[in-house]
Protein backbone atom coordinates (compact mmCIF):
# COMPACT_ATOMS: atom_id res chain seq x y z
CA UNK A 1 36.93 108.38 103.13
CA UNK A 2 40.58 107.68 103.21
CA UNK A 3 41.19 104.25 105.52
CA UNK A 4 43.99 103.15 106.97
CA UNK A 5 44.27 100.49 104.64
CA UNK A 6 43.37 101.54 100.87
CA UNK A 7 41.80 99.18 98.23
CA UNK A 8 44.66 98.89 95.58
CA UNK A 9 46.95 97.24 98.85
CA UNK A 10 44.92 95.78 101.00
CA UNK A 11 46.03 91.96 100.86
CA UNK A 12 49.82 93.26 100.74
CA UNK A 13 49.40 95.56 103.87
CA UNK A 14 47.10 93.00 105.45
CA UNK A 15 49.99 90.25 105.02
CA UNK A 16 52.44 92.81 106.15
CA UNK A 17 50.32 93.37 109.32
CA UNK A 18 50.64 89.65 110.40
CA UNK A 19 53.90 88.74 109.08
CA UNK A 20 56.62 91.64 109.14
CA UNK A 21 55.26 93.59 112.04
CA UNK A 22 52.38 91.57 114.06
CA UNK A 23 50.82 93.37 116.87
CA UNK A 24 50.30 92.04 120.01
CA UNK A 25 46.95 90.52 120.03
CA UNK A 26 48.73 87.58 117.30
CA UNK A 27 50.48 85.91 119.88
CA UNK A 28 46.96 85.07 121.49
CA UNK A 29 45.93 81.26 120.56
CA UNK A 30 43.56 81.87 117.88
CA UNK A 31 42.29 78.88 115.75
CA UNK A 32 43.58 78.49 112.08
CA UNK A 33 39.96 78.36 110.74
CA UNK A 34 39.82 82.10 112.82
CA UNK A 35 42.54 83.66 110.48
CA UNK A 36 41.16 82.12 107.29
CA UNK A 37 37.72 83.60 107.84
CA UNK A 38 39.54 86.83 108.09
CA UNK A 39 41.77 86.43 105.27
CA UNK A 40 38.75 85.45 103.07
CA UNK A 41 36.88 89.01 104.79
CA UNK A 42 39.84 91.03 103.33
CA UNK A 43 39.45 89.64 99.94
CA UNK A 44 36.06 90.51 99.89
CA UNK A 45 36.63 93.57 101.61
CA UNK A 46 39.30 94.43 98.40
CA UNK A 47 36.65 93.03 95.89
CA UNK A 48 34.64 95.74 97.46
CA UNK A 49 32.02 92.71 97.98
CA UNK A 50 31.12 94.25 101.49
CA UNK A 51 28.16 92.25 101.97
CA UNK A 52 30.22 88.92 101.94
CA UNK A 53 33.09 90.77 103.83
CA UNK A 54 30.72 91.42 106.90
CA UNK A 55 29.32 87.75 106.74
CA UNK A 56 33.39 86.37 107.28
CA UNK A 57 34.28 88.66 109.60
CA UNK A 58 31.39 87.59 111.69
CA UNK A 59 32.08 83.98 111.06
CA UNK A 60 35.41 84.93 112.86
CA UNK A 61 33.70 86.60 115.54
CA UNK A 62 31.75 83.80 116.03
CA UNK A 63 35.01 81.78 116.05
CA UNK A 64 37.08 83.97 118.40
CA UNK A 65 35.03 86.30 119.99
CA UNK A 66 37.63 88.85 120.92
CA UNK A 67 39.41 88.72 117.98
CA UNK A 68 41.04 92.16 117.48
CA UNK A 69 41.34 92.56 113.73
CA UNK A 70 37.97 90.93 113.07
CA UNK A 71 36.42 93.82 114.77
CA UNK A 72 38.84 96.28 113.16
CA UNK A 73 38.06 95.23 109.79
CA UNK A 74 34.25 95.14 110.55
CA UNK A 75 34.83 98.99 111.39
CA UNK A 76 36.86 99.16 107.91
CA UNK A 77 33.79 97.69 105.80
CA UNK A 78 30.72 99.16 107.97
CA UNK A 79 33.01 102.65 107.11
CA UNK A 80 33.28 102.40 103.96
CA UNK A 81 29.42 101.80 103.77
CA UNK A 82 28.99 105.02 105.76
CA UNK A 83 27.11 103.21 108.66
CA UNK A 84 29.60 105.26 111.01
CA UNK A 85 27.75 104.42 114.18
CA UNK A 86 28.72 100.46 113.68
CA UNK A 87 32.26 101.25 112.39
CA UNK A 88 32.91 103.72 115.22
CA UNK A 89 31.35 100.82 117.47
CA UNK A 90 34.35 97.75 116.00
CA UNK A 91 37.12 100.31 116.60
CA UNK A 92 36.49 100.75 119.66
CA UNK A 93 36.42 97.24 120.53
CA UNK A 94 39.41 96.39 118.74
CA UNK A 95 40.96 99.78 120.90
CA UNK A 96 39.69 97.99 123.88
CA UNK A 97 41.37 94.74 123.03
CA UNK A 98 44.88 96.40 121.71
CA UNK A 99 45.13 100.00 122.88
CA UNK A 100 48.32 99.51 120.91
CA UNK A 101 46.78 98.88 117.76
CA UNK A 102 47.69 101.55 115.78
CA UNK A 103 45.51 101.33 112.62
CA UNK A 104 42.08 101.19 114.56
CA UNK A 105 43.26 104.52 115.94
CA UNK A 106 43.95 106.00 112.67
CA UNK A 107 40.75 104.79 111.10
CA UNK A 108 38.62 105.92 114.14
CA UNK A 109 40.29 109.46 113.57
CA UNK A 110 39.50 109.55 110.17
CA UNK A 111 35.75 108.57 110.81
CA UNK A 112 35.50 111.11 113.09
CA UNK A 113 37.12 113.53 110.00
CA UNK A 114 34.76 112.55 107.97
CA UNK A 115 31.33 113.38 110.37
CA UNK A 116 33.09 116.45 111.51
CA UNK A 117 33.41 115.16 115.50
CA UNK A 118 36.92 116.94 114.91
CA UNK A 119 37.43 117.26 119.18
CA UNK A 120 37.50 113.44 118.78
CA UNK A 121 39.06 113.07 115.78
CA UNK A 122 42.23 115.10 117.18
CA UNK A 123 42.49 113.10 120.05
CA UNK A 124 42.41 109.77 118.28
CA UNK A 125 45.37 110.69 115.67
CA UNK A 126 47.40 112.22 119.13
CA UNK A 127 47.51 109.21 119.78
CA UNK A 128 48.82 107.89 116.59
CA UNK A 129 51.16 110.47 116.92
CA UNK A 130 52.99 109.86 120.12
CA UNK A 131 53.37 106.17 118.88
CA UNK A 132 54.72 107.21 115.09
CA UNK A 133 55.53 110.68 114.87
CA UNK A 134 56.57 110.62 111.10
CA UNK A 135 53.40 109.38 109.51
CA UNK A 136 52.46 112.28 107.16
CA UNK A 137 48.29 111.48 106.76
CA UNK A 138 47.98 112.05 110.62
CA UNK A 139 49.23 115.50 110.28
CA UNK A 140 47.56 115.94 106.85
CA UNK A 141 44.40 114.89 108.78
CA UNK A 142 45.33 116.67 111.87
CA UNK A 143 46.23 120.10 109.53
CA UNK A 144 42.52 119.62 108.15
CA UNK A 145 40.57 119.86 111.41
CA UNK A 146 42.70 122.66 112.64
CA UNK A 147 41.76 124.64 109.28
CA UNK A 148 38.54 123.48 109.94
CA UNK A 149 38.02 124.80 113.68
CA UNK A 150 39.22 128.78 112.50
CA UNK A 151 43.05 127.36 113.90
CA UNK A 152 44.61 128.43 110.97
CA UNK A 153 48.40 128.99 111.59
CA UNK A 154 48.38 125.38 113.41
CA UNK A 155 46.72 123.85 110.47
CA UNK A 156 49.20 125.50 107.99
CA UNK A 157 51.92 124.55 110.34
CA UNK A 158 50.94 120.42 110.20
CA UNK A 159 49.92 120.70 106.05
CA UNK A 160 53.45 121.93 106.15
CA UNK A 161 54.98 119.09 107.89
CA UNK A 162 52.57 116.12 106.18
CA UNK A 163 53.86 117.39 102.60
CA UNK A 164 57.54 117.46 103.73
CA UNK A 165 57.12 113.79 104.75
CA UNK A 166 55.07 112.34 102.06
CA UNK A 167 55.51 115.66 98.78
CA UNK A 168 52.67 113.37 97.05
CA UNK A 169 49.88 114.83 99.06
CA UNK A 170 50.94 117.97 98.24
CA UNK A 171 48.09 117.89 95.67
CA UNK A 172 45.51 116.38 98.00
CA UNK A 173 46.03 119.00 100.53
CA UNK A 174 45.12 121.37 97.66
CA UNK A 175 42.16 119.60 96.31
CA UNK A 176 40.54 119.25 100.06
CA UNK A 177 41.51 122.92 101.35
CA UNK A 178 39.63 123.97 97.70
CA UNK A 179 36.45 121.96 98.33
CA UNK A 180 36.89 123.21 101.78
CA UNK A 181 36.90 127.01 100.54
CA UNK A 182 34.02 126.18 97.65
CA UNK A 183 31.79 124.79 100.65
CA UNK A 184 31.98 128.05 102.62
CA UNK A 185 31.84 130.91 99.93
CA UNK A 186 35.32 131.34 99.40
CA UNK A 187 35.26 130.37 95.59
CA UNK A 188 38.17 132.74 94.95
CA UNK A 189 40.63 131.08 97.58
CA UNK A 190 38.94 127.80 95.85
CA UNK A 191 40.14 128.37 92.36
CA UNK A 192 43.08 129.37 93.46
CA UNK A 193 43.58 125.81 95.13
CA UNK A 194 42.00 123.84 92.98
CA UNK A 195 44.69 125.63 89.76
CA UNK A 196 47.16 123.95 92.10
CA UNK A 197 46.19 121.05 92.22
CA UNK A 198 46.21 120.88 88.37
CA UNK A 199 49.57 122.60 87.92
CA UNK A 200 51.40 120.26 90.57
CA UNK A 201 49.52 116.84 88.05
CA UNK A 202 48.08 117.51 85.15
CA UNK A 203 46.54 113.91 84.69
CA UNK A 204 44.66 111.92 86.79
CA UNK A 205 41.37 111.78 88.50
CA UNK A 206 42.17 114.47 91.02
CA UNK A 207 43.29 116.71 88.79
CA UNK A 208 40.17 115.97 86.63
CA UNK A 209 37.87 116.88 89.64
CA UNK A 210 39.97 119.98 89.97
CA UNK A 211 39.14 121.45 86.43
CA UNK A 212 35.37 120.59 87.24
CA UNK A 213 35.26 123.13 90.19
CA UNK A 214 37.31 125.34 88.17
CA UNK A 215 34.48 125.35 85.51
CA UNK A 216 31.57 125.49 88.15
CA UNK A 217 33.53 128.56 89.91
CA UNK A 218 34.18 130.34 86.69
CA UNK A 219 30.19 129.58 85.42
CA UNK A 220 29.14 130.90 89.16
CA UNK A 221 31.08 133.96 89.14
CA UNK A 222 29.68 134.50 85.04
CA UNK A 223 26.38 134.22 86.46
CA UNK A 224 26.40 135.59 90.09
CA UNK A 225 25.17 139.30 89.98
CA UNK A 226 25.90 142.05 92.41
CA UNK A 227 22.33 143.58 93.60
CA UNK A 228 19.60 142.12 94.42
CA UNK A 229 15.84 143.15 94.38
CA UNK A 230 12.57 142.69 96.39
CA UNK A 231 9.24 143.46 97.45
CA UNK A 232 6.68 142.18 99.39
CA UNK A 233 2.60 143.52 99.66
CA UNK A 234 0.45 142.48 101.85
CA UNK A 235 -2.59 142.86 103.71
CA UNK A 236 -2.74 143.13 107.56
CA UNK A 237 -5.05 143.25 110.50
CA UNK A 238 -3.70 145.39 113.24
CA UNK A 239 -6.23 145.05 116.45
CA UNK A 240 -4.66 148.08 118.51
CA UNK A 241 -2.80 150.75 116.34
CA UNK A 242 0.20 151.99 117.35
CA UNK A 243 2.50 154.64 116.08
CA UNK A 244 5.58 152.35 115.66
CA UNK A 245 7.68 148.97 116.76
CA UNK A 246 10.00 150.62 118.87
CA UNK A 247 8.47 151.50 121.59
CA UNK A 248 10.53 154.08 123.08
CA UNK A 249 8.92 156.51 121.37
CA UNK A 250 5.28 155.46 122.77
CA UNK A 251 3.37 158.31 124.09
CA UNK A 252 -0.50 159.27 124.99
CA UNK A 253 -1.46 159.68 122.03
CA UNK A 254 0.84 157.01 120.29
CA UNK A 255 -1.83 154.61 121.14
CA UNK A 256 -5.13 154.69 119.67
CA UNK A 257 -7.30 151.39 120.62
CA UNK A 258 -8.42 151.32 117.28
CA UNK A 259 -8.52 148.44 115.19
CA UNK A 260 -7.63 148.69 111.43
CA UNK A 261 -7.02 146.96 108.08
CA UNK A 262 -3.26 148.15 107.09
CA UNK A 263 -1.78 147.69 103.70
CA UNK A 264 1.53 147.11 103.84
CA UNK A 265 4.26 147.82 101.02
CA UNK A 266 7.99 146.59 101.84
CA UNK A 267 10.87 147.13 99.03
CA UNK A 268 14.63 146.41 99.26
CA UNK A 269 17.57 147.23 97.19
CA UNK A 270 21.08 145.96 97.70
CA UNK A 271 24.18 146.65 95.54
CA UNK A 272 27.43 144.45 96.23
CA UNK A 273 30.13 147.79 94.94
CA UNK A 274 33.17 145.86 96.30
CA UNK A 275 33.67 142.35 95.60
CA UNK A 276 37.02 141.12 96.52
CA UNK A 277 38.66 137.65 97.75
CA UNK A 278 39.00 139.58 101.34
CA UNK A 279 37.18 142.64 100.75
CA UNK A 280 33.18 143.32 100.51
CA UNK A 281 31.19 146.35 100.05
CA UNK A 282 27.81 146.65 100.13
CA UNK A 283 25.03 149.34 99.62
CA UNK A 284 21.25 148.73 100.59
CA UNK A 285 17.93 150.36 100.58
CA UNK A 286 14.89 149.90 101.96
CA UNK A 287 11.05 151.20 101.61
CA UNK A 288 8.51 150.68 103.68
CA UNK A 289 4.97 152.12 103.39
CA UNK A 290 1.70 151.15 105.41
CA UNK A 291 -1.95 152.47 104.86
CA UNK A 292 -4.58 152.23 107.23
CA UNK A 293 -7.99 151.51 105.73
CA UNK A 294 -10.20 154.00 108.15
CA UNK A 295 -9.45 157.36 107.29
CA UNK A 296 -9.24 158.66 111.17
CA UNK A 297 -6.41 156.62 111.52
CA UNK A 298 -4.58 158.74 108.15
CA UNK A 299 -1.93 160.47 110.75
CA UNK A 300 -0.47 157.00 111.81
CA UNK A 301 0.11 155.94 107.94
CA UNK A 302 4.00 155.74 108.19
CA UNK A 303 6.69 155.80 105.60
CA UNK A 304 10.22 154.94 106.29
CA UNK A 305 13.57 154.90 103.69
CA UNK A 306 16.11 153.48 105.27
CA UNK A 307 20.15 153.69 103.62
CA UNK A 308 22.77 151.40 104.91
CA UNK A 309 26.70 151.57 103.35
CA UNK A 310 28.89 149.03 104.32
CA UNK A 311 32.75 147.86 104.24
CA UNK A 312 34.40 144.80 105.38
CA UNK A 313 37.22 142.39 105.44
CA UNK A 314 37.73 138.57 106.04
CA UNK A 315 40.59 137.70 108.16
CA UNK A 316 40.28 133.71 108.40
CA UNK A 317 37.45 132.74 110.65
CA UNK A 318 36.87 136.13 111.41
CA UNK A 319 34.75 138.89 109.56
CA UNK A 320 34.81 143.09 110.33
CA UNK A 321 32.35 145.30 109.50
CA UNK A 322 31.72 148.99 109.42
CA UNK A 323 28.26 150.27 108.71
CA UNK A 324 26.63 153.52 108.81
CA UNK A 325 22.78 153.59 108.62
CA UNK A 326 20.42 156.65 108.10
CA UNK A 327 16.28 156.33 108.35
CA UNK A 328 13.75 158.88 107.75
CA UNK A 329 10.61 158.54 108.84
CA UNK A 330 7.16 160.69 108.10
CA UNK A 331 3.97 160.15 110.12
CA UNK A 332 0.77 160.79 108.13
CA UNK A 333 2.51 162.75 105.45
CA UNK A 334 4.88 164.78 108.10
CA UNK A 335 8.47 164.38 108.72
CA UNK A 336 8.70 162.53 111.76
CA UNK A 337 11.93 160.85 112.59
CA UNK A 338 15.63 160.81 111.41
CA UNK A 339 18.03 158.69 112.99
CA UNK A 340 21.80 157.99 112.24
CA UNK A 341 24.03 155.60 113.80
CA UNK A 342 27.52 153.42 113.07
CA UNK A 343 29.56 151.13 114.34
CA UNK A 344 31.79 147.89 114.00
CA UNK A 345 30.00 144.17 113.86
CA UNK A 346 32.88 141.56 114.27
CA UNK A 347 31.64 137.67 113.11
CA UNK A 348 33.54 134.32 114.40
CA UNK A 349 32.45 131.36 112.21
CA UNK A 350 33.68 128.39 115.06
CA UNK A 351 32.75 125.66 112.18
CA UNK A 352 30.25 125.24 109.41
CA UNK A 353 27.54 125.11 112.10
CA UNK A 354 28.44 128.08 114.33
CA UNK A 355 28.33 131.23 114.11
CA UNK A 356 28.93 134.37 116.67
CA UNK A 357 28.54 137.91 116.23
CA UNK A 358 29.43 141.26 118.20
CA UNK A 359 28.58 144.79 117.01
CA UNK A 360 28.63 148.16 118.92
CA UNK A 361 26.70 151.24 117.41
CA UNK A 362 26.54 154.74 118.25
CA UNK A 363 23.72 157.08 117.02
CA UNK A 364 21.62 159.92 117.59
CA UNK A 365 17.31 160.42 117.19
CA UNK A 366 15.98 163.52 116.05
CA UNK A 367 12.50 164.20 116.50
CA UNK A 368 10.15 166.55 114.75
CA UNK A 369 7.14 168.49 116.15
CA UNK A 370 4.13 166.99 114.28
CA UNK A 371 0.18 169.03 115.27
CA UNK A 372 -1.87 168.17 116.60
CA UNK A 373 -0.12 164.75 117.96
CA UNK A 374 2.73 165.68 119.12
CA UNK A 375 3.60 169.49 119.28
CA UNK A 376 6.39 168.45 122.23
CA UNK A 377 8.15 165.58 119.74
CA UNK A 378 11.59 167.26 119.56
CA UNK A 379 11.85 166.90 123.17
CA UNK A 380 12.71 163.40 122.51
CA UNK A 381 15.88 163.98 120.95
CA UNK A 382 18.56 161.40 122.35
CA UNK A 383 21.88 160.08 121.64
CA UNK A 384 22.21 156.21 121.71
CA UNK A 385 24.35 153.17 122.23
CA UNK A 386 23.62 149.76 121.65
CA UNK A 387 26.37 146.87 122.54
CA UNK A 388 25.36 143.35 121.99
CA UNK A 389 26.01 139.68 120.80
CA UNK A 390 24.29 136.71 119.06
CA UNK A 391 24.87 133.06 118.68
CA UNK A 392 23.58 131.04 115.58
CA UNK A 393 23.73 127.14 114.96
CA UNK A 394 23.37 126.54 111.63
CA UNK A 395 21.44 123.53 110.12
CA UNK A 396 22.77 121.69 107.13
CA UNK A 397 19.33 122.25 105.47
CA UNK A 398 18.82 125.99 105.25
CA UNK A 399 17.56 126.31 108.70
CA UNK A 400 19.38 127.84 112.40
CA UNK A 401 19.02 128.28 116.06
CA UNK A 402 20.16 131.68 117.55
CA UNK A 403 20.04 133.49 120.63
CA UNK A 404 21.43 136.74 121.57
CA UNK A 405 21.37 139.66 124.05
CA UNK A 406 21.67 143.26 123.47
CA UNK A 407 22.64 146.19 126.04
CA UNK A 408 20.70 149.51 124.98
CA UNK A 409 20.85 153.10 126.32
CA UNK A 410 19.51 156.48 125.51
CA UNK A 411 20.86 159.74 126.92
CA UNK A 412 17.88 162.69 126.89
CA UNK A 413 18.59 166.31 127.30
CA UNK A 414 18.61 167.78 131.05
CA UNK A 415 15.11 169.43 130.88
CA UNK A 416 11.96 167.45 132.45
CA UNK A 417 10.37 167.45 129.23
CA UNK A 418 13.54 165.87 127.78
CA UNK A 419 14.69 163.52 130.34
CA UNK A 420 11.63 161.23 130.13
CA UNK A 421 13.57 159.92 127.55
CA UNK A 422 16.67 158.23 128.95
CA UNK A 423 16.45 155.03 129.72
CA UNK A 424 18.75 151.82 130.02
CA UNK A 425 17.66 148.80 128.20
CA UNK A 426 18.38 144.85 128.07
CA UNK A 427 16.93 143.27 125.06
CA UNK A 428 17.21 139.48 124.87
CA UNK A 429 16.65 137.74 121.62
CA UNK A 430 15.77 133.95 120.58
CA UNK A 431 14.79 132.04 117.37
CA UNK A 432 14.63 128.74 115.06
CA UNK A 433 14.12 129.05 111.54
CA UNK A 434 13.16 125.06 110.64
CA UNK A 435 14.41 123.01 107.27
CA UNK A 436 11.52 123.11 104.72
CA UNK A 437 8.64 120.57 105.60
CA UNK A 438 6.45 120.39 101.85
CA UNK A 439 7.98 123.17 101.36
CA UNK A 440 6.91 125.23 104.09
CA UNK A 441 9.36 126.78 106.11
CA UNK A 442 8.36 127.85 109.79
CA UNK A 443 10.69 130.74 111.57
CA UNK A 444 9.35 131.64 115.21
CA UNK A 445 11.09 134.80 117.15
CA UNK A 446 10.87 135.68 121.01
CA UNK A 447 12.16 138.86 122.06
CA UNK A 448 12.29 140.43 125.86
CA UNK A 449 13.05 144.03 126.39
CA UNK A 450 13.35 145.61 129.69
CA UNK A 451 13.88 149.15 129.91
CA UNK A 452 14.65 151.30 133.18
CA UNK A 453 13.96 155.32 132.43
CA UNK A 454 16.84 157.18 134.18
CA UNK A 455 14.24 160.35 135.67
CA UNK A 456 10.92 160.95 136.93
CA UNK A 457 7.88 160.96 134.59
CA UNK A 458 5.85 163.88 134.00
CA UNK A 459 3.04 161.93 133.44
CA UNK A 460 3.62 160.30 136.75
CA UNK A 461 5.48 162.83 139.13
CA UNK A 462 6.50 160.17 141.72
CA UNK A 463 7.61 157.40 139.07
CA UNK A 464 10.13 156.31 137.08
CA UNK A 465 9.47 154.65 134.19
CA UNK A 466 9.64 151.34 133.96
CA UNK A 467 8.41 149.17 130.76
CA UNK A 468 8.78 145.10 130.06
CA UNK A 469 8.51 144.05 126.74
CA UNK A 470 7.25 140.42 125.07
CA UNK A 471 7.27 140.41 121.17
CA UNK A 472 6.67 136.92 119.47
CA UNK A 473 6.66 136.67 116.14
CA UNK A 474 5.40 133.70 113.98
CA UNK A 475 5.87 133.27 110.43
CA UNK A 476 5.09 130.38 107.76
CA UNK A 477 6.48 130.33 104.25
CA UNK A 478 5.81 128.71 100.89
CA UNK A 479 7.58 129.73 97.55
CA UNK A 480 5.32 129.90 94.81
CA UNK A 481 7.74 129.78 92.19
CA UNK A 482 11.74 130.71 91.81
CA UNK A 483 10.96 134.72 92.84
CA UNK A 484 7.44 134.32 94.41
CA UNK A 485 6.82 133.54 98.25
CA UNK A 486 3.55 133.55 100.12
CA UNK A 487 4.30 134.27 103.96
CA UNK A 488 1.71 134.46 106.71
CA UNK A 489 2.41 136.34 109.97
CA UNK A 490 1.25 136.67 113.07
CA UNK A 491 2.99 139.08 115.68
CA UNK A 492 1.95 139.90 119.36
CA UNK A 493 3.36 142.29 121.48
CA UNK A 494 2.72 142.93 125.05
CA UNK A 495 3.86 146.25 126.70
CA UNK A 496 3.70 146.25 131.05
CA UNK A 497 4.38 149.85 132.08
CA UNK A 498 4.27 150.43 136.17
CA UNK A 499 2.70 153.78 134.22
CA UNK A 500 -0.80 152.49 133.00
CA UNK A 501 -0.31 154.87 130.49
CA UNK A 502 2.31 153.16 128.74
CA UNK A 503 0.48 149.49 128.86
CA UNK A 504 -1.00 148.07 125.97
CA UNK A 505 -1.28 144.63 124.32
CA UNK A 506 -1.74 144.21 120.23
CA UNK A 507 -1.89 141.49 117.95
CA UNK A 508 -1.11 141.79 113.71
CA UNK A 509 -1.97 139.14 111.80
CA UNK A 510 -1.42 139.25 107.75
CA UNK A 511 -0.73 137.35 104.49
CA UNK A 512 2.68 138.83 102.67
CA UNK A 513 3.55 138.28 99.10
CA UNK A 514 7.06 138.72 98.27
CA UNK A 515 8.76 138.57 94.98
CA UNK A 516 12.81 138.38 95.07
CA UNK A 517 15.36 138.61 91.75
């Protein structure tokens, strides 16, 4: 943490403070004993002996009670021990004594920098600002945050003018904007700052730190591969089989009361095929495979492949996508379903703990007839759209909070048969995924669905449709080794259909084994 005042200087700055340029809180009657308690706390302070600087700053305290630059440098050395709640506590009081104490202002700002409370840390160095409008580490500082918050051209803009007034932090504004880049993924932009940092001063410890990220970017970029692998077995208990998850498709016969042991196979493929400092590309496939253990229940064994290509660029804060997606599914054996869609998903990362996303997708469902189940299936062909956002808060430890809300609709044919199938639907969406406890990590999902079908039922001449869905999904984690993970799972979903026909309630409960390279 950069202070206001920095080791190497402190005595000379600290006698500049009282002697060349004293603030107003020295023309206060203060004892002499008061000011040699503090001079001795700066020495310490300088010796980096922080335990004995604390002790004679509080013997000035003691002394003089509201004595401003006891409490500032009591900020200074609880700061520099990173107890930021005390620090943040003795600038404020020396604020409150002097508002026109400059260098409590600064240092505030820069404690706020440095625990990423960048709203407050903005306002503090304005106010450093308006007072002394030329001093290049407030808009270095101020540059930071604004890169920080997605602000980009305004952070340029005050990196721009911090460099013009001091040119010698020209290599610390490329050293922090490259850790800055390494900390979020960006390990191209990274190297790129960190080579300039090294070009603009060869020697020194800066520079040295530079060449280390260098080598840890060039190792990571040896090492990092561009596909991933995994798959996961497992054994289930189902208590009421149904014929699939989305629950559109439900239908008399979709819904068995059976119970069942299921065997469940789940593999994924994904190939990175563009790799670029703005540009990504990625190509992924997925297999999934379940087997029910009685044999009467053979015709609701499902298999489902599942392509997805992918293109998109980073503009700043912001990420666009374009995907197009294309599932197959077969019902005991039978080709069942096939289903394309596409669309744009646009990303805003706010800060290294927020995230937002909005995607729009259009796509069409195409049925097959399957005897004896369902000889009517291609009556269920639709066209869909699906517009919807998500929030996430991201955890420091591997964990995150989101919550999002999705608008869904289905357009049938025109015949009775077909229109039983159109339907608008509002799908609201909410989980944690918690930091590692003993290494078990717990993830929890709630999801509502309502969906209003646009026609009268043939099932139920004087009805429309109407369905509410409650899914809640609970799952606990625990690697077994680098590629081996043991998962249990426990789902429940809950369909209420003003057509008793359509209500059902069903519970799966499993162990998962999942190996990942």
């Amino acid at each position: 943490m950069k202070l206001f005042l920095r080791r190497p200087t402190l005595m000379a700055l600290v006698l500049t403070l009282f002697v060349v340029s004293p603030p107003s809180f020295l023309f206060a009657e203060t004892s002499t004993e008061y000011h040699l308690r503090v001079a001795e706390g700066v020495a310490k302070l300088d010796a980096n002996d922080l335990g004995l600087a604390l002790q004679r700053f509080d013997e000035a305290l003691a002394l003089e009670p509201k004595g401003v630059e006891a409490h500032y440098y009591l900020g200074v050395t609880h700061a520099r021990a990173h107890r930021d709640t005390l620090a943040e506590k003795n600038f404020q009081r020396a604020i409150a004594l002097d508002r026109s104490f400059l260098a409590a202002h600064f240092d505030l700002g820069v404690l706020y920098f440095r625990i990423r409370a960048d709203e407050k840390a903005l306002a503090a160095f304005e106010r450093v600002e308006h007072i002394d409008p030329e001093r290049a580490r407030v808009h270095y500082y101020q540059g930071m945050i604004l890169r920080r918050m997605g602000r980009e051209a305004e952070g340029e803009a005050k990196l721009r003018r911090a460099v013009a007034l001091d040119p010698n932090l020209g290599a610390e504004v490329h050293f922090r904007s490259g850790a800055e880049d390494y900390e979020s993924g960006r390990l191209g932009s990274a190297r790129v700052e960190f080579q300039a940092v090294v070009s603009a001063s060869p020697e020194g410890a800066l520079a040295e730190s530079a060449r280390q990220f260098i080598e840890k970017i060039d190792s990571r970029s040896e090492k990092e591969k561009r596909w991933t692998l995994s798959g996961s077995f497992g054994l289930q208990y189902d208590d009421n089989v149904v014929l699939a998850p989305d629950q559109s498709t439900a239908a008399s016969a979709a819904i068995t009361q059976s119970e069942s042991a299921v065997g469940v196979v789940y593999l994924l493929g994904r190939y990175r095929w563009l790799k670029q400092e703005t540009w990504t590309g990625d190509l992924e496939y997925s297999f999934y495979q379940n087997l029910h253990e009685e044999s009467a229940l053979d015709d609701f064994n499902i298999q489902d492949h599942h392509l997805v290509l992918s293109g998109g660029r980073r503009m700043g804060p912001y990420e666009l996508d374009l995907a197009a997606e294309f599932q197959i599914a077969t019902l005991g054996g039978e080709a069942f379903l096939s289903y394309l869609k596409a669309g744009p998903n646009l990303s805003l990362r706010h800060s290294d703990g927020q995230i937002s996303e909005a995607a729009y997708a259009y796509g069409t469902k195409s049925f097959e007839n399957i005897g004896p189940l369902f000889l009517n299936n291609a009556d269920r062909d639709v066209k869909t759209h699906q517009i919807g956002f998500v929030h996430y808060f991201l955890f420091k430890e591997k964990g995150n909070l989101y919550g999002g809300y999705r608008f869904e609709k289905e357009i049938a044919g025109d015949s009775p048969a077909q229109d039983d199938w159109a339907f608008d639907g509002h799908r609201i969406t909410a989980g944690v995924v918690l930091p590692a406890w003993r290494e078990i990590t717990l993830a929890f999902e709630a999801e509502g669905l309502a969906r209003d079908f646009k026609n009268l039922n043939q099932l139920a001449p004087q009805l429309r449709r109407e369905d509410e869905e409650l899914l809640l999904l609970l799952t606990l984690t625990r690697p077994l080794g680098a590629h081996l993970d043991l998962s249990a799972q426990i789902l429940h979903q809950n369909n209420d259909s003003n057509i008793a026909l359509f209500s059902y309630t069903r519970t799966i409960s499993g162990l998962i084994l999942t190996a990942h390279y």
